[in-house]
PDB file of N, CA and C in Angstrom:
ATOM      1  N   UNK A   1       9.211   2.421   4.032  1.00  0.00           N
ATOM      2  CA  UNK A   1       7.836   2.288   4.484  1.00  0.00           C
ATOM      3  C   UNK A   1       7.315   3.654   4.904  1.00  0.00           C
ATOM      4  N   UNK A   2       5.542   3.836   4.848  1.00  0.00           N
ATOM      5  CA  UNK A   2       5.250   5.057   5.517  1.00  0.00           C
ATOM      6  C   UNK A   2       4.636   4.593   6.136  1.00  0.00           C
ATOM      7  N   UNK A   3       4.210   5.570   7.047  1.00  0.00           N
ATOM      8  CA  UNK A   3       3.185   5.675   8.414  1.00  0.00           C
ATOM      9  C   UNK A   3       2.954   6.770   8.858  1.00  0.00           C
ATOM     10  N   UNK A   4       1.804   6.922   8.794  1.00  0.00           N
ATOM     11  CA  UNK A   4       0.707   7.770   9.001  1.00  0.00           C
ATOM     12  C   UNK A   4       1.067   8.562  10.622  1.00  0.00           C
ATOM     13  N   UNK A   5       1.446   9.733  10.947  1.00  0.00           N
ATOM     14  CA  UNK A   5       1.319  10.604  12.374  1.00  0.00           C
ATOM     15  C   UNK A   5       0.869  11.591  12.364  1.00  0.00           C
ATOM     16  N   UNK A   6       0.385  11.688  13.527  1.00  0.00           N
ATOM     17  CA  UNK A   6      -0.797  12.829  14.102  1.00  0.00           C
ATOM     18  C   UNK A   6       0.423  13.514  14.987  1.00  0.00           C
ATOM     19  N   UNK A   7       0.455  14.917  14.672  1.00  0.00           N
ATOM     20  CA  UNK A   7       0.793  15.704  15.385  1.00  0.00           C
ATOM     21  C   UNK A   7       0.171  16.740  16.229  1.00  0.00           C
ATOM     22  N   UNK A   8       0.138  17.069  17.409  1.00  0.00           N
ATOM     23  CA  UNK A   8      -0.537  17.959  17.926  1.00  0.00           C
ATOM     24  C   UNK A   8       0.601  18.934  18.805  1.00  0.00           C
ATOM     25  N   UNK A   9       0.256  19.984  18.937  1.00  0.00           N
ATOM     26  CA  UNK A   9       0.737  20.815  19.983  1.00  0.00           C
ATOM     27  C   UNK A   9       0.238  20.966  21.078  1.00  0.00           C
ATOM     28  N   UNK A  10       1.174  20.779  22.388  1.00  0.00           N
ATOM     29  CA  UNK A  10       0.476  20.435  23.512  1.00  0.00           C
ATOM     30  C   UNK A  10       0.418  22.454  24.156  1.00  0.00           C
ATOM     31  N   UNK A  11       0.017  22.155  25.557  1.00  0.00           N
ATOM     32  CA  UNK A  11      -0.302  23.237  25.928  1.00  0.00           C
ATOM     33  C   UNK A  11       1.076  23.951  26.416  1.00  0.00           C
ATOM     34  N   UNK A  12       1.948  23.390  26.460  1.00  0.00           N
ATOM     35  CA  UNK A  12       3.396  24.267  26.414  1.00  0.00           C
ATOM     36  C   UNK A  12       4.241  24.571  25.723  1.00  0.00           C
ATOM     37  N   UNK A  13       3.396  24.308  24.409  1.00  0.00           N
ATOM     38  CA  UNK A  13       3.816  24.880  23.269  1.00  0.00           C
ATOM     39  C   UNK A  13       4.462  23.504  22.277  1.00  0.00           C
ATOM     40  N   UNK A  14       5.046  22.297  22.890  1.00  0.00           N
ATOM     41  CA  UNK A  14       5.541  21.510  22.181  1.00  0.00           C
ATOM     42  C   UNK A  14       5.077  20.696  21.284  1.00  0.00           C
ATOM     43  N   UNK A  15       5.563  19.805  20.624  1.00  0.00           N
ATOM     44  CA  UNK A  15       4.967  19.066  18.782  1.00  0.00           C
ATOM     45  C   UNK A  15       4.911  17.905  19.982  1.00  0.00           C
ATOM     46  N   UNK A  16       3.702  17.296  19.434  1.00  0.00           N
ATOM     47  CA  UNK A  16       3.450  15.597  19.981  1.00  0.00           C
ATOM     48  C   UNK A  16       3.221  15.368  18.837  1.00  0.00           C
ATOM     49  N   UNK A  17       3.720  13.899  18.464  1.00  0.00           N
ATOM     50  CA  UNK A  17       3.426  13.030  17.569  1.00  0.00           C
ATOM     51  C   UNK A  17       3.391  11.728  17.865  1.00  0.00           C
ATOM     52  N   UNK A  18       1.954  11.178  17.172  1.00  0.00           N
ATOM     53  CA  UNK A  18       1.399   9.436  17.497  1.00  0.00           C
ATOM     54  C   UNK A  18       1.470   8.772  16.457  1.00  0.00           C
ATOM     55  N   UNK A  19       1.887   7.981  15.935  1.00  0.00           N
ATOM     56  CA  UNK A  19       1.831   6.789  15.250  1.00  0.00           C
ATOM     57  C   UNK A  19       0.757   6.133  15.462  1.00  0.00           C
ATOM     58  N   UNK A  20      -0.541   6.093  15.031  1.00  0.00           N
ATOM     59  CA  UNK A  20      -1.643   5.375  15.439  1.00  0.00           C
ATOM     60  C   UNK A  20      -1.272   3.978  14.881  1.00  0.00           C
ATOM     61  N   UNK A  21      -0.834   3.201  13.836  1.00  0.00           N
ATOM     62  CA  UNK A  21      -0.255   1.964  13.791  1.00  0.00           C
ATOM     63  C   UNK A  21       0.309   1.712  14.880  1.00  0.00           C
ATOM     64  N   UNK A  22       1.516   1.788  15.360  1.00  0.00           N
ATOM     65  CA  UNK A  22       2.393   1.084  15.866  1.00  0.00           C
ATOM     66  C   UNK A  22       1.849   1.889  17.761  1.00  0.00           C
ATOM     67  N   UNK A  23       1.377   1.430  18.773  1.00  0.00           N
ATOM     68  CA  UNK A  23       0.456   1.286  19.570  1.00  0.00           C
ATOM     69  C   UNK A  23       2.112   1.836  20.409  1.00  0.00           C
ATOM     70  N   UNK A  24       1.928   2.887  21.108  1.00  0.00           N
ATOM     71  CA  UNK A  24       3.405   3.423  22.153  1.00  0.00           C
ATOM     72  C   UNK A  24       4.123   3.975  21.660  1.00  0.00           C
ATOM     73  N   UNK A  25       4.167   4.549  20.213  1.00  0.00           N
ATOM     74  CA  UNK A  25       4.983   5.064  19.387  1.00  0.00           C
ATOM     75  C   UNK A  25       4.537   6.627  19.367  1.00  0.00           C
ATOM     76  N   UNK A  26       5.363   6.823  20.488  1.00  0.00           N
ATOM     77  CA  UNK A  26       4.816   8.933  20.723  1.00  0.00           C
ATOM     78  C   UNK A  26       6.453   9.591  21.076  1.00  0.00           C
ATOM     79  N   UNK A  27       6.479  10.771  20.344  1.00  0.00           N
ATOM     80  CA  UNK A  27       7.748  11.798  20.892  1.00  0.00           C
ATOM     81  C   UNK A  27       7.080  12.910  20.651  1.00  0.00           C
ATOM     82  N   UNK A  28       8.274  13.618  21.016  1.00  0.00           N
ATOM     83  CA  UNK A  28       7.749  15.041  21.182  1.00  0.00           C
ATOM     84  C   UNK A  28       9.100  15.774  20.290  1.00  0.00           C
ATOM     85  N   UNK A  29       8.923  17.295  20.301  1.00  0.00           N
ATOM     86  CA  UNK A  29       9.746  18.170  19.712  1.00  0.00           C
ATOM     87  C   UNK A  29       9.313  19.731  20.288  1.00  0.00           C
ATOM     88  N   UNK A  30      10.274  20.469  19.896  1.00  0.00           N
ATOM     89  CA  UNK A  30      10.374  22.076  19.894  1.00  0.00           C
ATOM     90  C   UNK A  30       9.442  22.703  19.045  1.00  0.00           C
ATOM     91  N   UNK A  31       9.818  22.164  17.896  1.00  0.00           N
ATOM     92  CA  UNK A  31       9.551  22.574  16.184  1.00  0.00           C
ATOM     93  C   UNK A  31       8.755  21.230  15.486  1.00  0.00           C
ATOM     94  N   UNK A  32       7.942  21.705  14.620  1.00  0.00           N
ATOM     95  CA  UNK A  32       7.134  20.666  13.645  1.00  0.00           C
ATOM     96  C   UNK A  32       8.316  20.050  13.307  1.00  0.00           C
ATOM     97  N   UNK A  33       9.444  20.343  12.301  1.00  0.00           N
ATOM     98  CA  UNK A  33      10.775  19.589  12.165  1.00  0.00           C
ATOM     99  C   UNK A  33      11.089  18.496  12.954  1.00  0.00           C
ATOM    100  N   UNK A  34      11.344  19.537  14.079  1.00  0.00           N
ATOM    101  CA  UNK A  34      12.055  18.466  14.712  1.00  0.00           C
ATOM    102  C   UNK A  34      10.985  17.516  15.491  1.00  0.00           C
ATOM    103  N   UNK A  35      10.297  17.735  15.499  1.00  0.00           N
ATOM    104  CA  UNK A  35       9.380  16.416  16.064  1.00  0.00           C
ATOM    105  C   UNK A  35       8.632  15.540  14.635  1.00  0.00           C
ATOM    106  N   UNK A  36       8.818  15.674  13.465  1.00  0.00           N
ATOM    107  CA  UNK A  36       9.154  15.182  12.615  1.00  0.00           C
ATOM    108  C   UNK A  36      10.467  14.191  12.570  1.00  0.00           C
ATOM    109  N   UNK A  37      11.267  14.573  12.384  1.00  0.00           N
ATOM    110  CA  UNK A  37      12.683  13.651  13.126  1.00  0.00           C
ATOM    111  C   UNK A  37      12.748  13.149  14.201  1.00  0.00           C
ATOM    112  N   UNK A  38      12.263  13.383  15.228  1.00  0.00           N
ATOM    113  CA  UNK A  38      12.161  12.878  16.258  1.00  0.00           C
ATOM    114  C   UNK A  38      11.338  11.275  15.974  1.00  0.00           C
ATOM    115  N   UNK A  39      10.232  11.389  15.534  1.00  0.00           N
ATOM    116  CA  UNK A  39       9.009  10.420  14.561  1.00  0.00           C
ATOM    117  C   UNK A  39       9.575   9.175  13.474  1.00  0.00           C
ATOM    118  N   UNK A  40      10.480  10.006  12.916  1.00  0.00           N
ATOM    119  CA  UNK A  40      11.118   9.102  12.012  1.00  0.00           C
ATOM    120  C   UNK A  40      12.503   8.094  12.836  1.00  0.00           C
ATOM    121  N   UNK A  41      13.006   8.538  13.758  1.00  0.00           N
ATOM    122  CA  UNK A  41      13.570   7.551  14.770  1.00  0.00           C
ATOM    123  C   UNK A  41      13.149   7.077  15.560  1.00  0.00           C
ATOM    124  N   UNK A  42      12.125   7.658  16.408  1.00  0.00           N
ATOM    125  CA  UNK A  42      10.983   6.552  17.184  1.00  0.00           C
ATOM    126  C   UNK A  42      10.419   5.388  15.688  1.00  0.00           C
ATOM    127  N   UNK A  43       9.876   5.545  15.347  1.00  0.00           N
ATOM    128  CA  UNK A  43       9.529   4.407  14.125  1.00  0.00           C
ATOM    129  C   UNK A  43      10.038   3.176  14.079  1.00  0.00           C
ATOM    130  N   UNK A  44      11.717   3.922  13.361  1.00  0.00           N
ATOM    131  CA  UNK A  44      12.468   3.306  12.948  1.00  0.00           C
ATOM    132  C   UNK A  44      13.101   1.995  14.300  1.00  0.00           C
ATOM    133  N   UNK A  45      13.064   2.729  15.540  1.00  0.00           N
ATOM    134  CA  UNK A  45      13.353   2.347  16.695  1.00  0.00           C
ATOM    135  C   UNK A  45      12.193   0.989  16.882  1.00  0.00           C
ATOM    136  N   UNK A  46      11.172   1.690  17.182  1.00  0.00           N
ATOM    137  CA  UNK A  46       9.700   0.208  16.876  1.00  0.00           C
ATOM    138  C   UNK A  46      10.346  -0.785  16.316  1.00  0.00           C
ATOM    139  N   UNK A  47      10.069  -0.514  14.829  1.00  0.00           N
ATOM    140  CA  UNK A  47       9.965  -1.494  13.813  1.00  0.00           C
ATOM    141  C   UNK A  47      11.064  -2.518  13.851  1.00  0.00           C
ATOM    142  N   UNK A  48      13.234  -1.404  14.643  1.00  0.00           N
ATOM    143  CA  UNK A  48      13.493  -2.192  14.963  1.00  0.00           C
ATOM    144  C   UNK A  48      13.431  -3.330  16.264  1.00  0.00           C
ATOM    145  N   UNK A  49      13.247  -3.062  17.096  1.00  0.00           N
ATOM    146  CA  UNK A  49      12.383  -4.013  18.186  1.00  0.00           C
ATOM    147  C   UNK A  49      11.516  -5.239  17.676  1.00  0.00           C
ATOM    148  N   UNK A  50      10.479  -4.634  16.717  1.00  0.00           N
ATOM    149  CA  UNK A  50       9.842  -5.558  16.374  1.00  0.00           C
ATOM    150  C   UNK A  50      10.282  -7.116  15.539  1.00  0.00           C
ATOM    151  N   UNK A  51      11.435  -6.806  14.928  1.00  0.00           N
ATOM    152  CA  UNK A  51      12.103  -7.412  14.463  1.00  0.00           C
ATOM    153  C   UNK A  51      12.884  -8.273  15.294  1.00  0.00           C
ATOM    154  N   UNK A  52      13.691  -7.410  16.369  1.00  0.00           N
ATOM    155  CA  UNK A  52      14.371  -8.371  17.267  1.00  0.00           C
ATOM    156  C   UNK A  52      13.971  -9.263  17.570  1.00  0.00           C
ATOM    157  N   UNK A  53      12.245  -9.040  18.271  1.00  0.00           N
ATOM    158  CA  UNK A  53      11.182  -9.787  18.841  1.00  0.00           C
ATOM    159  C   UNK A  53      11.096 -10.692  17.872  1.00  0.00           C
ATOM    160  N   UNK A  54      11.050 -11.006  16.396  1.00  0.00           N
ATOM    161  CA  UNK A  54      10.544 -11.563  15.403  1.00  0.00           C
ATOM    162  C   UNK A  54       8.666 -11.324  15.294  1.00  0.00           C
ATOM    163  N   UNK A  55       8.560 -10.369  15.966  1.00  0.00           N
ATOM    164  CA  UNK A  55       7.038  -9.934  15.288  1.00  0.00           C
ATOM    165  C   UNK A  55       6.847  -9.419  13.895  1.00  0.00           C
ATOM    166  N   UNK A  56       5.518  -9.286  13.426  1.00  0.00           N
ATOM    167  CA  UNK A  56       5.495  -8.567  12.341  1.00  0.00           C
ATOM    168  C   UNK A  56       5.215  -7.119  12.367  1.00  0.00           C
ATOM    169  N   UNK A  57       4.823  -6.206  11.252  1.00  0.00           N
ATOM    170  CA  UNK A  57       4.631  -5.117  11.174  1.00  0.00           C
ATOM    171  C   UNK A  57       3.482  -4.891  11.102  1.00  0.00           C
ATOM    172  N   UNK A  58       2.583  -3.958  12.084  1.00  0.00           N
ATOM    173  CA  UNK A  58       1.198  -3.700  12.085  1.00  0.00           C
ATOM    174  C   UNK A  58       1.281  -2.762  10.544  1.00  0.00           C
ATOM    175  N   UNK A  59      -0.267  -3.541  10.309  1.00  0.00           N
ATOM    176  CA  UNK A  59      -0.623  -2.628   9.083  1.00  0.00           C
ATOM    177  C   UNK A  59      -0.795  -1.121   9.517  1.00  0.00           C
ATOM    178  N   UNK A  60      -0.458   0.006   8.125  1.00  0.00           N
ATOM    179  CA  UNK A  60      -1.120   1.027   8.123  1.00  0.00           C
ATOM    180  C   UNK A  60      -2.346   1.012   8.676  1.00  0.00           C
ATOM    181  N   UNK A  61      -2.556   2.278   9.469  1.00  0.00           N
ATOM    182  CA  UNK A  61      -4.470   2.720   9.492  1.00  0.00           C
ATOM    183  C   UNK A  61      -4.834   3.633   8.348  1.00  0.00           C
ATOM    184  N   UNK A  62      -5.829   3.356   8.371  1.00  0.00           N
ATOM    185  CA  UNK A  62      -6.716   3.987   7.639  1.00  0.00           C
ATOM    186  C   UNK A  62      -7.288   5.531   7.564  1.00  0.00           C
ATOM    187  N   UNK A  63      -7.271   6.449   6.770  1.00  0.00           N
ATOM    188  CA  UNK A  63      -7.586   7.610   7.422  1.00  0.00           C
ATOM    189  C   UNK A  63      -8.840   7.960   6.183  1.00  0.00           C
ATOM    190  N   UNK A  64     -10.232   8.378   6.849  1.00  0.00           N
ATOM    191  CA  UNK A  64     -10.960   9.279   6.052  1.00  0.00           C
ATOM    192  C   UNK A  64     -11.498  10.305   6.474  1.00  0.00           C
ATOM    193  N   UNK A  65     -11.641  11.367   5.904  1.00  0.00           N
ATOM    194  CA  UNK A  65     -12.115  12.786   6.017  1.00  0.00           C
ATOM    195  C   UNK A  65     -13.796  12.668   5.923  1.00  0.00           C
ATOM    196  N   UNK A  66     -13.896  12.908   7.541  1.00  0.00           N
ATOM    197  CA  UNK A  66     -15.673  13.041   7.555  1.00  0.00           C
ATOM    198  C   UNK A  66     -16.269  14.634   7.494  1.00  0.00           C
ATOM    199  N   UNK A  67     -16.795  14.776   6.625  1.00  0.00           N
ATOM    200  CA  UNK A  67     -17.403  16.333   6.776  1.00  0.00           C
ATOM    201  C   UNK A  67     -18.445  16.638   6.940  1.00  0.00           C
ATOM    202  N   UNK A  68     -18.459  17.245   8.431  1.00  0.00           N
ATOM    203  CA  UNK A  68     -20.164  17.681   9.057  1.00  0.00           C
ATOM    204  C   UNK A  68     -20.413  19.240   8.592  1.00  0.00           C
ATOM    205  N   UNK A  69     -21.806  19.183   8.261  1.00  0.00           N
ATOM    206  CA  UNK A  69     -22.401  20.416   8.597  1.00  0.00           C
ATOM    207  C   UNK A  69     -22.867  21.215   9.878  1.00  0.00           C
ATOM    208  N   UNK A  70     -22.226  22.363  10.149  1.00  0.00           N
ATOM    209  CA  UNK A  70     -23.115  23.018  11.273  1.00  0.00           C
ATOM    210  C   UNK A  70     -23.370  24.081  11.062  1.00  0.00           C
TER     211      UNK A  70
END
């Protein structure tokens, strides 16, 4: 499966990454890498939970590119 994450760098330099699907699904990292990996086991971690629970899997979001003029 994929899913869509937003990474940002916070102000002490570290990788944040959100899972906008799956709602609590945030880590952090050193390196884009590794907060990449970090992402792919938080996920994996969710999805398994979700399962335990017998929930389902939130759909993908949606992403489109709005382009303003200024």
């Amino acid at each position: 499966m994929k899913f869509r994450v937003l990474i940002d760098q916070d102000e002490d330099g570290f990788f944040v990454a959100h899972v906008p699907s799956l709602p609590g699904c945030v880590t952090q990292g050193s390196t884009r890498p590794e907060v990449v990996a970090n992402a792919q086991e938080a996920i994996a971690a969710y999805l398994e939970s979700l399962n335990e629970r017998g929930e389902a899997i939130p759909p993908s979001t949606e992403e489109e590119l709005v382009e303003v003029a200024i």
